[in-house]
C-alpha atoms as a PDB file:
ATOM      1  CA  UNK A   1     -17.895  -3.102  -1.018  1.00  0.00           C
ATOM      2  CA  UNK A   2     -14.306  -2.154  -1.340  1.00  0.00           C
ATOM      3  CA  UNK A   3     -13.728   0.749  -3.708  1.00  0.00           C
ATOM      4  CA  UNK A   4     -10.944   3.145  -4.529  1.00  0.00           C
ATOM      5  CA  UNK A   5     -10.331   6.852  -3.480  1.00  0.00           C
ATOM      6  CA  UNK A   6      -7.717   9.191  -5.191  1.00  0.00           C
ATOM      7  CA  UNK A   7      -6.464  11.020  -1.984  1.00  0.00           C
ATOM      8  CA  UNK A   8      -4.338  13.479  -2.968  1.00  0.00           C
ATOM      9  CA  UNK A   9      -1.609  14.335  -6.017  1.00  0.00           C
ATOM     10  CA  UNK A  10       2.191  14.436  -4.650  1.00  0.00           C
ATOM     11  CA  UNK A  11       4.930  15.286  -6.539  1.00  0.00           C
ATOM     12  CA  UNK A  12       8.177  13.324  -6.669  1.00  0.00           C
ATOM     13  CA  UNK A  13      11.403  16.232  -6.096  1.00  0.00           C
ATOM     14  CA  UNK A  14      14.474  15.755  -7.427  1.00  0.00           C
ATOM     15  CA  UNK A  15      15.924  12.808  -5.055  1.00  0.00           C
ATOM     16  CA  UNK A  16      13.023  10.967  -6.097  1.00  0.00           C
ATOM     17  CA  UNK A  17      11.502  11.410  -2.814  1.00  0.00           C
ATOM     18  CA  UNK A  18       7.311  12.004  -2.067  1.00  0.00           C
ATOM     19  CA  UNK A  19       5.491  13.705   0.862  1.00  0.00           C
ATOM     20  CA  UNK A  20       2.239  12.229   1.794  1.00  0.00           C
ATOM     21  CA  UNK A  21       0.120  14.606   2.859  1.00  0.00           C
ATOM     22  CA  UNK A  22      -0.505  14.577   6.874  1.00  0.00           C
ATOM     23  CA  UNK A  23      -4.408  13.582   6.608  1.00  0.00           C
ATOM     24  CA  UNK A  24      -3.359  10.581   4.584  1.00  0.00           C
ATOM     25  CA  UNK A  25      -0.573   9.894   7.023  1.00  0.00           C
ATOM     26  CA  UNK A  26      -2.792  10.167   9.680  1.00  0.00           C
ATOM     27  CA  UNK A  27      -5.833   8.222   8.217  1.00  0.00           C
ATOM     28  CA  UNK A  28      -2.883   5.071   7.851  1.00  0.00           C
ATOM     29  CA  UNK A  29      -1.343   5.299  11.244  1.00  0.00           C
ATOM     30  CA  UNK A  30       2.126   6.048   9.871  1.00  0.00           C
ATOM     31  CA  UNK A  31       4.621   8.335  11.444  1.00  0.00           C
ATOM     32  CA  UNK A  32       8.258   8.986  10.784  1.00  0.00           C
ATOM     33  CA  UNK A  33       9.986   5.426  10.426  1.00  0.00           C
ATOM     34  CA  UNK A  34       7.147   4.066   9.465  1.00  0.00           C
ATOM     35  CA  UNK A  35       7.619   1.302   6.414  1.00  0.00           C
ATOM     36  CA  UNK A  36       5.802   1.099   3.174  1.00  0.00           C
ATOM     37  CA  UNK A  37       6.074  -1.158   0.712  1.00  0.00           C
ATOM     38  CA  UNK A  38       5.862  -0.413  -3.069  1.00  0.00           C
ATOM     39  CA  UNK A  39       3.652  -2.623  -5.011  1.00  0.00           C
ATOM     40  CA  UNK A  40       4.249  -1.837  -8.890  1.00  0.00           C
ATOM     41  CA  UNK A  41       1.023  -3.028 -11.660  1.00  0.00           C
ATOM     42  CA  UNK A  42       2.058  -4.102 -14.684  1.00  0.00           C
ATOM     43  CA  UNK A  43      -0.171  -4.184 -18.064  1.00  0.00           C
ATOM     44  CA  UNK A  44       1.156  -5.793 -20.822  1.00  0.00           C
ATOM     45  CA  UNK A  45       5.090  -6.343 -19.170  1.00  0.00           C
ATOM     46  CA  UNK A  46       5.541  -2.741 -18.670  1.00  0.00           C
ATOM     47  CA  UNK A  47       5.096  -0.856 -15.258  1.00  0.00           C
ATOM     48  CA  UNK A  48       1.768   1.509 -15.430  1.00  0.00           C
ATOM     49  CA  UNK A  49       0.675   1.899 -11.780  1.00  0.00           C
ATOM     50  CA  UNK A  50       1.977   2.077  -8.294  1.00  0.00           C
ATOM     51  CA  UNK A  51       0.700   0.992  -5.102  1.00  0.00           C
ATOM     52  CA  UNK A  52       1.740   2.105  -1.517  1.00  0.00           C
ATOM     53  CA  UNK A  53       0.610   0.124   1.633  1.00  0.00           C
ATOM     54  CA  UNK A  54       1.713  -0.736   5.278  1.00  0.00           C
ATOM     55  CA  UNK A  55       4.736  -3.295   5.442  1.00  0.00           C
ATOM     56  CA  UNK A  56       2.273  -5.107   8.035  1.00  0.00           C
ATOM     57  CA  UNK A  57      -0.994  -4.870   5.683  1.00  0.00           C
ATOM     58  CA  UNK A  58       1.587  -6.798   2.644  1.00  0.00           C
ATOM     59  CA  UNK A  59       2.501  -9.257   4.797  1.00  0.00           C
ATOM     60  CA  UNK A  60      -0.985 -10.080   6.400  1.00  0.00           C
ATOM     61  CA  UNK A  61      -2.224 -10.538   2.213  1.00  0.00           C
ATOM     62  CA  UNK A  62       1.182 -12.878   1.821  1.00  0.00           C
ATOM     63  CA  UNK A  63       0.122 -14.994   4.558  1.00  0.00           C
ATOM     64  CA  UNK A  64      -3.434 -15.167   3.109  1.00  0.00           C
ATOM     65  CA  UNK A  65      -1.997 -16.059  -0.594  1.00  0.00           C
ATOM     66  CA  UNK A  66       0.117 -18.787   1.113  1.00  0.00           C
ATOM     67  CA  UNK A  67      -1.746 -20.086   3.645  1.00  0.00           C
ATOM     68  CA  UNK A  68      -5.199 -19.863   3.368  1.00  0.00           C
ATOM     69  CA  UNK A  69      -6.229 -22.765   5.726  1.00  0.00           C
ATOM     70  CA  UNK A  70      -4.622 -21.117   8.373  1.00  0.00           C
ATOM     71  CA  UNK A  71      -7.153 -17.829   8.638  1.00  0.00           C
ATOM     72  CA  UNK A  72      -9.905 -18.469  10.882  1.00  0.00           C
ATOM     73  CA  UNK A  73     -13.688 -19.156   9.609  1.00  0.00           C
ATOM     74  CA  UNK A  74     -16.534 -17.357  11.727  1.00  0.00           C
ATOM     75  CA  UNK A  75     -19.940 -19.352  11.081  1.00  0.00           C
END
């Protein structure tokens, strides 16, 4: 069952920039260059909650959304 984890608190400086800490880092395979995309919640029109996740890992769920005959069934 999939479930969610808070991983660690990070605090945005004053160019708006974050440091994820290196176990996190590590845990995702990213390293310097690596591409995340931002994926912003919204409840009721206004923006409440922010989501970070491998470029690669957004566009596998894309694909999915869009063409869903296209992943392979196991029987």
């Amino acid at each position: 069952m999939d479930h969610y984890d808070v991983e660690a608190v990070v605090s945005v400086d004053g160019r708006g920039q974050v440091v994820l800490p290196k176990e996190v880092r590590v845990a995702l395979g990213l390293e310097a260059g690596s591409k995340l995309a931002v994926v912003v919640m919204r409840q009721h029109g206004a923006p409440c909650c922010i989501s970070l996740m491998p470029v690669g890992a957004l566009e596998n769920s894309v694909r999915e959304v869009l063409n869903p005959s296209s992943q392979t069934k196991e029987v």
